[in-house]
Protein backbone atom coordinates (compact mmCIF):
# COMPACT_ATOMS: atom_id res chain seq x y z
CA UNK A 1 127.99 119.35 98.80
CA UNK A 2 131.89 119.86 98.81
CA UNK A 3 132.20 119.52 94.91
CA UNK A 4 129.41 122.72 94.42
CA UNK A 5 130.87 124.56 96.76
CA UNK A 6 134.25 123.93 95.41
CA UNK A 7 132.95 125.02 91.71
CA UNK A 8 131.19 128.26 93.30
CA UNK A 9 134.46 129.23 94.97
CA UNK A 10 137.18 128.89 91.91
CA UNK A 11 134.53 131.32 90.34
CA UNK A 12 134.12 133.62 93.22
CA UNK A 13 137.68 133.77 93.20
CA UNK A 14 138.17 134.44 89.41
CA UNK A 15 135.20 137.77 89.77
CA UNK A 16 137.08 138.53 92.86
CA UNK A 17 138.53 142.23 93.54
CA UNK A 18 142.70 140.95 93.20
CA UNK A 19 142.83 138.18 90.66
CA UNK A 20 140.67 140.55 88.38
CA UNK A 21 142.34 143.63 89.49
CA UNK A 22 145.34 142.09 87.76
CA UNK A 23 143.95 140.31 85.23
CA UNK A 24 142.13 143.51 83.98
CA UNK A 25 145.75 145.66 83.65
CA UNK A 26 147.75 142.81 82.13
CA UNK A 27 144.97 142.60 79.69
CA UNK A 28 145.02 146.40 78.97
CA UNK A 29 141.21 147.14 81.04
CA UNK A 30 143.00 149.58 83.36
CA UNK A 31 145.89 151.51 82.28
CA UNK A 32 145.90 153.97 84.99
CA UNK A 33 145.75 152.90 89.12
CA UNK A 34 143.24 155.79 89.72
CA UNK A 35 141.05 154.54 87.39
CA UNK A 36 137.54 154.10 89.12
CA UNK A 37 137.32 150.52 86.97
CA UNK A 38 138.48 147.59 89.26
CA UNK A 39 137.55 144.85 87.19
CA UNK A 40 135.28 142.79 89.23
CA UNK A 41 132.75 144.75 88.78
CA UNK A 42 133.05 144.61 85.06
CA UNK A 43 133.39 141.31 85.30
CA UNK A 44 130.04 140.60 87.22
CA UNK A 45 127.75 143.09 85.79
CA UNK A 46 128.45 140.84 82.27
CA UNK A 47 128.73 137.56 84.10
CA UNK A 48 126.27 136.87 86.48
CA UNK A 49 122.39 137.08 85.03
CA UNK A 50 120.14 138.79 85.73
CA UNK A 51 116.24 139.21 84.72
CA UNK A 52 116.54 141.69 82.11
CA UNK A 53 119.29 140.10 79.93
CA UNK A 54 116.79 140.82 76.51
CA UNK A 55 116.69 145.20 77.41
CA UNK A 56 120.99 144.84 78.49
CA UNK A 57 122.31 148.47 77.74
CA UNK A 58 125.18 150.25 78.53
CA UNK A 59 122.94 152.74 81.50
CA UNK A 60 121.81 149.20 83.15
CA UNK A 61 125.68 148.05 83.02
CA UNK A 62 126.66 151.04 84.48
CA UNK A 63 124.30 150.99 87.35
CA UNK A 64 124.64 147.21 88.20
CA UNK A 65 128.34 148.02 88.51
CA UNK A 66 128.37 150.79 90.69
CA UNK A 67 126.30 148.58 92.71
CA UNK A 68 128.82 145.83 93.20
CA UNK A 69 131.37 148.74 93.42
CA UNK A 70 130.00 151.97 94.79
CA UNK A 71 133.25 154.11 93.41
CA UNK A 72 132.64 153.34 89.95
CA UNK A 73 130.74 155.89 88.89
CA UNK A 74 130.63 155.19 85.24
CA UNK A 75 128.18 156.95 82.89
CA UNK A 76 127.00 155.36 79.74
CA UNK A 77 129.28 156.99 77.79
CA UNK A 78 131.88 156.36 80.08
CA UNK A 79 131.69 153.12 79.95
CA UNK A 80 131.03 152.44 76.45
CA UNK A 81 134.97 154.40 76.17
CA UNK A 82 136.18 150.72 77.96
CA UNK A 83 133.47 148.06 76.80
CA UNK A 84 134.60 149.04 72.84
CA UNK A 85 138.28 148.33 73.60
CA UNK A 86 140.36 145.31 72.90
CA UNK A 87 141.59 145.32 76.60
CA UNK A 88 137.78 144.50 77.46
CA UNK A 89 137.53 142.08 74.89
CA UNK A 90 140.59 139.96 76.09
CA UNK A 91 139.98 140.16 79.81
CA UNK A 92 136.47 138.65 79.08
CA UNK A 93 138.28 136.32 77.19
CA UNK A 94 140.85 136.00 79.76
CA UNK A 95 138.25 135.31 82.00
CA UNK A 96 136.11 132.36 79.85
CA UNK A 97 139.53 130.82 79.30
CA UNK A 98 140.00 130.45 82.94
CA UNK A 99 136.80 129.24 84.15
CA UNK A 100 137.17 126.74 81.21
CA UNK A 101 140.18 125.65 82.46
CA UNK A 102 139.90 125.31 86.21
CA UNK A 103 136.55 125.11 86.73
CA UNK A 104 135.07 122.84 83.54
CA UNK A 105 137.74 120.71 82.52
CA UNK A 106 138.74 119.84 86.59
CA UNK A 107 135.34 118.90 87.23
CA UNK A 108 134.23 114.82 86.61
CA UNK A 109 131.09 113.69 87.97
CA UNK A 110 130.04 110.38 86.63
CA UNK A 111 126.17 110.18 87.26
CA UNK A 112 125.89 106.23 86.76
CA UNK A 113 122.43 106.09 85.44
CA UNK A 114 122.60 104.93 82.19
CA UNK A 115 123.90 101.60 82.29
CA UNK A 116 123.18 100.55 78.53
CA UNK A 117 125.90 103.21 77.71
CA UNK A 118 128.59 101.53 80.04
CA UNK A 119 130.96 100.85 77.11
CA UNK A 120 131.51 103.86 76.82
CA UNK A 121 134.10 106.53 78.44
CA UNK A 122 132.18 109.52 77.03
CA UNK A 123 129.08 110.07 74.66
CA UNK A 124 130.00 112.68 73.00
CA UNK A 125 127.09 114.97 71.32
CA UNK A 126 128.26 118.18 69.17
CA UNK A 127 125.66 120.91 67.68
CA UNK A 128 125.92 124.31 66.57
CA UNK A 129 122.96 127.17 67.27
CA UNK A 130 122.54 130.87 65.10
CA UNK A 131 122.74 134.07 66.53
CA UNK A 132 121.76 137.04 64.55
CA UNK A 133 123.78 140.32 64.85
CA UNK A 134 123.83 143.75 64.14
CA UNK A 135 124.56 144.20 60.26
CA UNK A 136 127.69 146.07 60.94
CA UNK A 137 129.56 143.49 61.87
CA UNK A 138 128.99 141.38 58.50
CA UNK A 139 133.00 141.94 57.98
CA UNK A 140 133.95 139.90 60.85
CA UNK A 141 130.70 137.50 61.34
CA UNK A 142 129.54 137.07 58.04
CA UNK A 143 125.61 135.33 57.97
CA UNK A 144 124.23 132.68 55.51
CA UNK A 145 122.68 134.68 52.76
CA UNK A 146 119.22 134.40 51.95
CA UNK A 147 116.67 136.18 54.28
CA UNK A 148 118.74 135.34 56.71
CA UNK A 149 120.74 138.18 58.33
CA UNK A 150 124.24 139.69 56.60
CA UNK A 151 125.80 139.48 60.04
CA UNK A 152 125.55 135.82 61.98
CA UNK A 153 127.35 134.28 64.74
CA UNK A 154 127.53 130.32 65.13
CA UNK A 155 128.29 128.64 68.45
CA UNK A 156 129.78 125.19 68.54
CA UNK A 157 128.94 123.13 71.24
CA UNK A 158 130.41 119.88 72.47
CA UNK A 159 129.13 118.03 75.97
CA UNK A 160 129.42 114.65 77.72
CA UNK A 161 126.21 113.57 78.14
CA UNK A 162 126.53 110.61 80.30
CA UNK A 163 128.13 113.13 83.11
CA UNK A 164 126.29 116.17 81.26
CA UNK A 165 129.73 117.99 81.38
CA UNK A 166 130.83 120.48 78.69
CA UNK A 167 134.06 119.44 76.44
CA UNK A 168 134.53 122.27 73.92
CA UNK A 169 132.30 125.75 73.34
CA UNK A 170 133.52 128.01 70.84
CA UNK A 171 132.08 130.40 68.07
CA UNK A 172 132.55 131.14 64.26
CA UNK A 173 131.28 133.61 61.21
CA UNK A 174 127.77 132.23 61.07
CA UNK A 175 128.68 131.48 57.18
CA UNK A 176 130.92 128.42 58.35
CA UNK A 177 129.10 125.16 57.82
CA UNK A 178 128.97 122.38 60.37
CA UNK A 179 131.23 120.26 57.93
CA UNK A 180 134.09 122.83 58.15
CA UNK A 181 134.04 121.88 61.71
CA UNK A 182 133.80 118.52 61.99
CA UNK A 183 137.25 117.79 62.25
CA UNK A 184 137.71 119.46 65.34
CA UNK A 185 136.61 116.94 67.84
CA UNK A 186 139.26 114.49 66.33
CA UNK A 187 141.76 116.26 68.71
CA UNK A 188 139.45 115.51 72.03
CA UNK A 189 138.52 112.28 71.76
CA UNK A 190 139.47 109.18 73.91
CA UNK A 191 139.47 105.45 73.24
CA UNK A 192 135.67 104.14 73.44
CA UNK A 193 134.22 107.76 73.34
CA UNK A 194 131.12 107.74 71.24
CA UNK A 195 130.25 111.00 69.01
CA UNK A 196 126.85 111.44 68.22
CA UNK A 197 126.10 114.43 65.67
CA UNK A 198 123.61 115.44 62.95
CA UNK A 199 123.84 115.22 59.13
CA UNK A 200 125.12 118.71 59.08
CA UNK A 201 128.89 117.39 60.22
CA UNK A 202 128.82 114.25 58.35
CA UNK A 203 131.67 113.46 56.44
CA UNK A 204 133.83 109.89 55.34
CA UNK A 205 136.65 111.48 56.32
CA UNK A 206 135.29 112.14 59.13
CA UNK A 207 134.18 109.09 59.97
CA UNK A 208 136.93 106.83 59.34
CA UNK A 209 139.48 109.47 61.65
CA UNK A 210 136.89 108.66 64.35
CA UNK A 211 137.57 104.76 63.77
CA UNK A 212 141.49 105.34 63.68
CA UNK A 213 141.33 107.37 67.46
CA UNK A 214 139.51 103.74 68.56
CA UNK A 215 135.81 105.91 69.17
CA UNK A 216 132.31 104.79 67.77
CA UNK A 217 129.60 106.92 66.11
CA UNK A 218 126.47 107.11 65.37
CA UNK A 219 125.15 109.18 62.48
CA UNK A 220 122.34 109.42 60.33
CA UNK A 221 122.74 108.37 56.67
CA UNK A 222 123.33 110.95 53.84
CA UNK A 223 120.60 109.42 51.17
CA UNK A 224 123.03 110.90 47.80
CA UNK A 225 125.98 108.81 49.14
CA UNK A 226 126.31 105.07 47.24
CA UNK A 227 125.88 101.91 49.09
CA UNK A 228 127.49 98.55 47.81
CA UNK A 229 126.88 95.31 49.16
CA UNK A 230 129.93 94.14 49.56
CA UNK A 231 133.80 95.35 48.94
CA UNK A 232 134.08 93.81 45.59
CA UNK A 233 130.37 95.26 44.43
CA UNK A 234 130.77 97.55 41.10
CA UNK A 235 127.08 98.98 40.97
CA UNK A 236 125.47 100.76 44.05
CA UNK A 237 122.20 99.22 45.64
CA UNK A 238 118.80 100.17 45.38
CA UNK A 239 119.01 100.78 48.75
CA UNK A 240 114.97 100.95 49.02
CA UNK A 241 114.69 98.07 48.36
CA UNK A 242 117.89 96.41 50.35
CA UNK A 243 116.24 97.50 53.28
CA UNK A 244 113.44 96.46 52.72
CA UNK A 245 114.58 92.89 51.39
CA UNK A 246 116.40 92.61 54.63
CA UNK A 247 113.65 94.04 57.16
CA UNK A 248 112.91 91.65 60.06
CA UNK A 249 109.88 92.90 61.71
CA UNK A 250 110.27 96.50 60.90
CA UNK A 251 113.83 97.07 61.60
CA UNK A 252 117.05 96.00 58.90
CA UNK A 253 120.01 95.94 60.63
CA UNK A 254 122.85 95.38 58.02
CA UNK A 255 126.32 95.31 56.81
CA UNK A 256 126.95 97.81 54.21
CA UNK A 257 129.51 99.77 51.97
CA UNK A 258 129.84 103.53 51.64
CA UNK A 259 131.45 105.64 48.52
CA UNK A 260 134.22 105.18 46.49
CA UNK A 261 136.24 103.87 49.44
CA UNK A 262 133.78 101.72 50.22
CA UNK A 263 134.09 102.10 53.38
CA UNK A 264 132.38 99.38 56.23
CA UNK A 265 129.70 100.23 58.25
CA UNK A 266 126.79 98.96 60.29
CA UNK A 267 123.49 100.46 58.97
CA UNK A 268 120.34 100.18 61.09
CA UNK A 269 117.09 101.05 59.59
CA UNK A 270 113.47 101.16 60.77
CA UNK A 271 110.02 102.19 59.30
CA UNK A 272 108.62 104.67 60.05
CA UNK A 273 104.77 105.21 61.02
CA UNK A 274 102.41 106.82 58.13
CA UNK A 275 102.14 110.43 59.61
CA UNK A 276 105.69 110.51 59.75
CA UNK A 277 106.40 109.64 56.26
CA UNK A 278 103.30 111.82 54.86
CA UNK A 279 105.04 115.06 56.94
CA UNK A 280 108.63 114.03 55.21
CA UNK A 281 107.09 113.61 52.05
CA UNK A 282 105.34 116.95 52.68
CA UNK A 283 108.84 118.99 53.69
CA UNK A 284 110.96 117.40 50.91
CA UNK A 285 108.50 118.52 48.25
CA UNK A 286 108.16 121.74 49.87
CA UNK A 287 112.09 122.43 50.16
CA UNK A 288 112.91 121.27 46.79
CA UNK A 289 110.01 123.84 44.70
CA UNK A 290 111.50 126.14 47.03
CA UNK A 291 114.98 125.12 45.31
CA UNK A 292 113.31 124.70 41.91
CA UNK A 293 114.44 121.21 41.37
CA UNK A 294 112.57 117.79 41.36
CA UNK A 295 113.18 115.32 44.18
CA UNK A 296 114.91 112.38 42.68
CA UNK A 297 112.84 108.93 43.51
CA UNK A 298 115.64 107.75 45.07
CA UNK A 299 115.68 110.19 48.05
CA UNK A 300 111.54 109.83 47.82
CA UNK A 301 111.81 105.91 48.29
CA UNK A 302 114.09 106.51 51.26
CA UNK A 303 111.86 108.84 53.01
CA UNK A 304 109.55 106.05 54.88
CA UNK A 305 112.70 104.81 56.86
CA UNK A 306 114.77 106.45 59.80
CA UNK A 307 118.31 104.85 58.59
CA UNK A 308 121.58 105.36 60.88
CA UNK A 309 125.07 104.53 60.23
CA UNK A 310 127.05 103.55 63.05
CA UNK A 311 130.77 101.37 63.49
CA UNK A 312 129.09 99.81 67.03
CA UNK A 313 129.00 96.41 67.30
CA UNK A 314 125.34 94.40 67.34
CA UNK A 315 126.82 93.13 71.12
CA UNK A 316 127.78 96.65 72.39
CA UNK A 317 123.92 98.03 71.23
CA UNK A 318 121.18 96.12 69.71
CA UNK A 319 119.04 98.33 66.47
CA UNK A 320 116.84 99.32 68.93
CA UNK A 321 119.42 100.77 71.22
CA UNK A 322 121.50 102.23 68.16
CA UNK A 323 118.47 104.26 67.25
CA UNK A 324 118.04 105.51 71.52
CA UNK A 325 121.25 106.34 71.21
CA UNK A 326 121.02 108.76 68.31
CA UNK A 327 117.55 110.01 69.39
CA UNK A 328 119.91 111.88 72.79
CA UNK A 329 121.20 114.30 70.19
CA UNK A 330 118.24 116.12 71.13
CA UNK A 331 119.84 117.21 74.35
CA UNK A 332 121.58 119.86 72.94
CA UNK A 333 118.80 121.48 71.23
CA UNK A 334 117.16 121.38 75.05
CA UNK A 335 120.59 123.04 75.66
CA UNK A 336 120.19 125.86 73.36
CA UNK A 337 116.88 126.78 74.04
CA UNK A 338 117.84 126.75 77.27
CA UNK A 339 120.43 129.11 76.61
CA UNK A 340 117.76 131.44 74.67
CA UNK A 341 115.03 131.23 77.01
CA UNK A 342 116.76 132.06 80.04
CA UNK A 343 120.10 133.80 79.16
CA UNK A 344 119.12 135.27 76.31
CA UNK A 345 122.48 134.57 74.16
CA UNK A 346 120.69 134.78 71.05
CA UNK A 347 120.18 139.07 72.00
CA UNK A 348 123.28 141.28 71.71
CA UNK A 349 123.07 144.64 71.28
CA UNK A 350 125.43 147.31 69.63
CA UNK A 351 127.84 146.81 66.50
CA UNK A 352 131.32 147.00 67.78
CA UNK A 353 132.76 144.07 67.82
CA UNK A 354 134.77 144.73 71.23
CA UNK A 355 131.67 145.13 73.04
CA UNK A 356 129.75 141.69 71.15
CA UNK A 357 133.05 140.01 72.27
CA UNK A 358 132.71 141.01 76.04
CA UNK A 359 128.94 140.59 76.16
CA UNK A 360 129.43 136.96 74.56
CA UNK A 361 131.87 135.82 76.60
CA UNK A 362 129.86 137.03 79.95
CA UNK A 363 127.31 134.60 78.75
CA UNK A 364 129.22 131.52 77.65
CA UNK A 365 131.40 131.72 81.56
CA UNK A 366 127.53 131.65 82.93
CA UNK A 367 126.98 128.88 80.70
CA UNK A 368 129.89 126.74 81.82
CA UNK A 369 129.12 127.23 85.49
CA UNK A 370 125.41 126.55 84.95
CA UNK A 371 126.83 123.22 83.36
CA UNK A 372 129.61 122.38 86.06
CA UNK A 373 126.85 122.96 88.74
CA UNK A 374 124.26 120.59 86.93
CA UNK A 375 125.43 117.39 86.93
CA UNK A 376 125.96 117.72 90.80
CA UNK A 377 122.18 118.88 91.14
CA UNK A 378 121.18 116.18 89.01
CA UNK A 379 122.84 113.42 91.17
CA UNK A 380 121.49 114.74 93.92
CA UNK A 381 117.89 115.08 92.57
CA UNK A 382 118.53 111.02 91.20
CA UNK A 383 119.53 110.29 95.14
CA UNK A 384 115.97 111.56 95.79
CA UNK A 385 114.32 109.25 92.78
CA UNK A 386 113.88 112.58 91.17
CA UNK A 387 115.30 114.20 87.70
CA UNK A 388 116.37 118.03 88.22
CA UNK A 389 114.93 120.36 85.50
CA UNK A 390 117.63 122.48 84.28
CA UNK A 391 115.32 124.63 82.79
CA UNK A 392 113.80 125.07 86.14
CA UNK A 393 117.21 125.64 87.45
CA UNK A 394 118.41 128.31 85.08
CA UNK A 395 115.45 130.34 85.59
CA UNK A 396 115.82 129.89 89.08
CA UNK A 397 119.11 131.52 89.06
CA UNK A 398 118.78 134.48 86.83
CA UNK A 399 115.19 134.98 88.18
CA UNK A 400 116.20 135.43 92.25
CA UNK A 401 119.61 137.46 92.85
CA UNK A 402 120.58 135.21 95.77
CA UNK A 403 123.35 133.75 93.44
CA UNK A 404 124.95 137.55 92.46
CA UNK A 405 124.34 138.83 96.38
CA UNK A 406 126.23 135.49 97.36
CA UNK A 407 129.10 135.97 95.06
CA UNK A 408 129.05 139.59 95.88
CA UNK A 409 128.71 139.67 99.98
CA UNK A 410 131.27 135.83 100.45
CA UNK A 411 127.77 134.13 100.77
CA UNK A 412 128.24 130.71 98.87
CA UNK A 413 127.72 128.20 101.78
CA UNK A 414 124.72 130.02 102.38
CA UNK A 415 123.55 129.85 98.87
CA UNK A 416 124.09 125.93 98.69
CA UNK A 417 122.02 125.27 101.67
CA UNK A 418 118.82 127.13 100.43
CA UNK A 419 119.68 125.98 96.45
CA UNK A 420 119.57 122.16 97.62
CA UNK A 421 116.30 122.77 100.12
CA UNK A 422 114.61 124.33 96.29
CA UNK A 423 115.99 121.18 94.25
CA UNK A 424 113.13 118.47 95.63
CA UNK A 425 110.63 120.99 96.31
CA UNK A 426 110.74 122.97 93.05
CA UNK A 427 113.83 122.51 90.58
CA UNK A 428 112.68 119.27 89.54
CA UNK A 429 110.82 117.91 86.77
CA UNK A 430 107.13 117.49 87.22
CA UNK A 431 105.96 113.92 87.38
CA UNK A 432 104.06 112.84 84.21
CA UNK A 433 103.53 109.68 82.40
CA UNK A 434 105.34 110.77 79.41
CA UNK A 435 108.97 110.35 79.79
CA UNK A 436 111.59 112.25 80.01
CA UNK A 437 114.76 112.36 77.31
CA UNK A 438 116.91 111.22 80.02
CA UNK A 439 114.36 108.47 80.98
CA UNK A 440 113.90 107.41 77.28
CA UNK A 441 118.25 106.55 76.66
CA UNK A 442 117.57 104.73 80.07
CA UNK A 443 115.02 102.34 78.67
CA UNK A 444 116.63 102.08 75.27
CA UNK A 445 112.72 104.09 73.78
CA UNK A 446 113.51 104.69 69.68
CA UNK A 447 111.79 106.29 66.71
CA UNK A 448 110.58 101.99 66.61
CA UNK A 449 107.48 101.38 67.19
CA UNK A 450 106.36 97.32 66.54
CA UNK A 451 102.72 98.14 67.29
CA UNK A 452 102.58 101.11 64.38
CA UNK A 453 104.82 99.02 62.17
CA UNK A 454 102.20 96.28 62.55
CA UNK A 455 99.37 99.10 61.77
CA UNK A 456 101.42 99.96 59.29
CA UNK A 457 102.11 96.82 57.39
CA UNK A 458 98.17 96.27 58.07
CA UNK A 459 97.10 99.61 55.84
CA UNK A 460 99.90 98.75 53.05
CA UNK A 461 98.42 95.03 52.58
């Protein structure tokens, strides 16, 4: 495969000995020419995984990068002298910067298997994920309070997921809520690019900036916000019992106004079954003693529907698709447990900032190549009637050093040819008769269910 072997070269080339040779003095790594410290190594020790990413320390560092390098013969201490430096911190950065640039963002691979999303140029899905740190660095990364840790890290993430390509990964003092950074995908988007995100980064604003860039949405719907019938309506609907006034067989799918503005918007609702409303009644009870308030009966009457807002026309996406569409936003949770489980980028040790800032940005430049090299995999596992498990895949990697020997020793062709024999035989998903989240947007599966809403509807008369 040219295009893998093209991604696995720009990054060879980027950990090479020259490019980070001078990458490493402009950025104020090496500040003497004797210095044993090349800057590839340093750059591969934090780059490329390896199994024991949860016990990293400075020793294991040290000895992975006198491996790649045999004259760098850095002690601990040593090398904690140039990991708690800014010149480490903005040659990692350097180096993130520059696999984002011509690596991610050069890369376009348009997997053509979900054809219900074909109106589309992009579906764009953003989440955020926590990472605990080290107390001392509250000051800079400050955490949410609570029991929660003083020191918290939040990482942004924004990916394509009909070619499963990454747009925009960046991180913020864990204290910053998802609202604050809602505004930020205004910037990326493209006519017909639809942004699917959680309640966390809802906002009017928002919403109607998305319209004016010509790009759909899909979001849930925030149950304090006032819904009028029409333009010229002066008291807000019981919206309870709109829906349910308006429910055809389980679903509403209906033309409503939000806030003051009143602003337009397509809202799609659908019932949902009793074990689902008993466990919402159970966590809104729960969160609000924990609050010391009373849950208002308004919020309580909207609990036994799944309700979505969305600008897309009922041509573009039927209520059934609307709610498939949304229910893909589970992708990037997938994503960051992925990112947990296998690269362990919720586990940083040490306090200086300098050193969080080089060991963070090793893991985000695996995480962009892990995501460049996916979609091709996946393709190629569709080719074969298959679906490539990048769980499977990740593991793979960090789990069997072929990939660091390969960068290491000029090995990549090599690497391709045994990574693409492993994809049918054992970096796919295993075949089961419950489908897979991919599968699901495919067939246009929701949270609807017409046999439990007629179970449902059976109980209630």
């Amino acid at each position: 495969m040219q295009d893998l072997e093209n991604i696995l070269s720009k990054f060879q080339e980027i950990v090479s000995p020259k490019f980070s040779y001078n990458l490493a003095i402009q950025s104020g790594l090496i500040k003497r020419s004797s210095s044993q410290l090349k800057g590839h190594e340093f750059a591969q020790s934090l780059v490329v995984p390896n199994a024991f990413l949860d016990s990293e320390s400075l020793n294991s560092l040290a000895v992975r990068m006198r491996k790649i390098n045999p004259e760098c013969n850095l002690s601990a201490p040593a090398l904690a002298q140039r990991i708690n430096t800014d010149g480490a911190a903005l040659f990692m950065k350097r180096c993130f910067f520059k696999v984002l640039r011509e690596i991610v963002q050069n890369t376009a691979v348009n997997l053509e298997d979900l054809p219900n999303f074909k109106a589309f140029n992009r579906v764009l899905i953003e989440d955020s994920t926590m990472i605990e740190l080290n107390e001392n660095l509250s000051s800079m990364y400050k955490g949410r309070g609570g029991a929660a840790s003083k020191a918290a890290l939040k990482i942004n993430y924004i990916f394509d997921y009909l070619s499963e390509q990454t747009v925009e990964i960046d991180f913020v003092s864990g204290n910053i809520p998802d609202q604050n950074l809602a505004r930020r995908i205004i910037s990326l988007l493209d006519e017909n690019d639809l942004v699917i995100r959680d309640l966390g980064y809802y906002a009017l604003q928002i919403i109607k900036s998305i319209e004016g860039q010509k790009a759909f949405y899909v979001s849930r719907f925030k149950s304090n916000i006032d819904v009028y019938e029409s333009i010229d309506s002066t008291e807000p609907l019981e919206l309870a019992k709109y829906i349910d006034k308006h429910m055809y067989d389980g679903i509403a799918d209906i033309e409503v106004f939000l806030g003051k503005e009143k602003h337009r918007v397509r809202l799609v609702a659908c019932l949902m079954n009793e074990e689902a409303i008993n466990k919402r009644n159970r966590n809104a009870n729960r969160n609000a003693q924990r609050c010391g308030r009373m849950i208002s009966k308004k919020k309580l009457d909207l609990l036994k529907y799944s309700i979505f807002i969305t600008n897309i026309s009922a041509e573009a996406l039927s209520s059934e698709e609307i709610m498939a569409a949304y229910r893909i936003r589970w992708r990037a949770e997938l994503i960051f447990k992925q990112w947990k489980s296998c690269l362990k980028i919720h586990l940083f040790k040490g306090y200086r900032v300098e050193r969080l800032h080089c060991l963070l940005y090793g893991r985000l430049i695996m995480v962009l190549i892990l995501g460049s090299i996916n979609p091709l995999l996946m393709k190629y596992a569709f080719e074969r009637k298959r679906e490539l498990s990048c769980f499977k895949l990740m593991n793979y990697i960090i789990a069997d050093h072929a990939f660091a020997i390969s960068i290491q020793e000029n090995k990549i062709k090599q690497f391709i040819d045994r990574l693409l024999e492993e994809v049918p035989r054992r970096l796919c998903m295993d075949k089961r008769k419950r489908l897979s989240l991919r599968e699901n947007a495919r067939s246009g599966v929701s949270y609807y269910n017409s046999q439990e809403y007629r179970d449902l509807r059976k109980n209630v008369a």
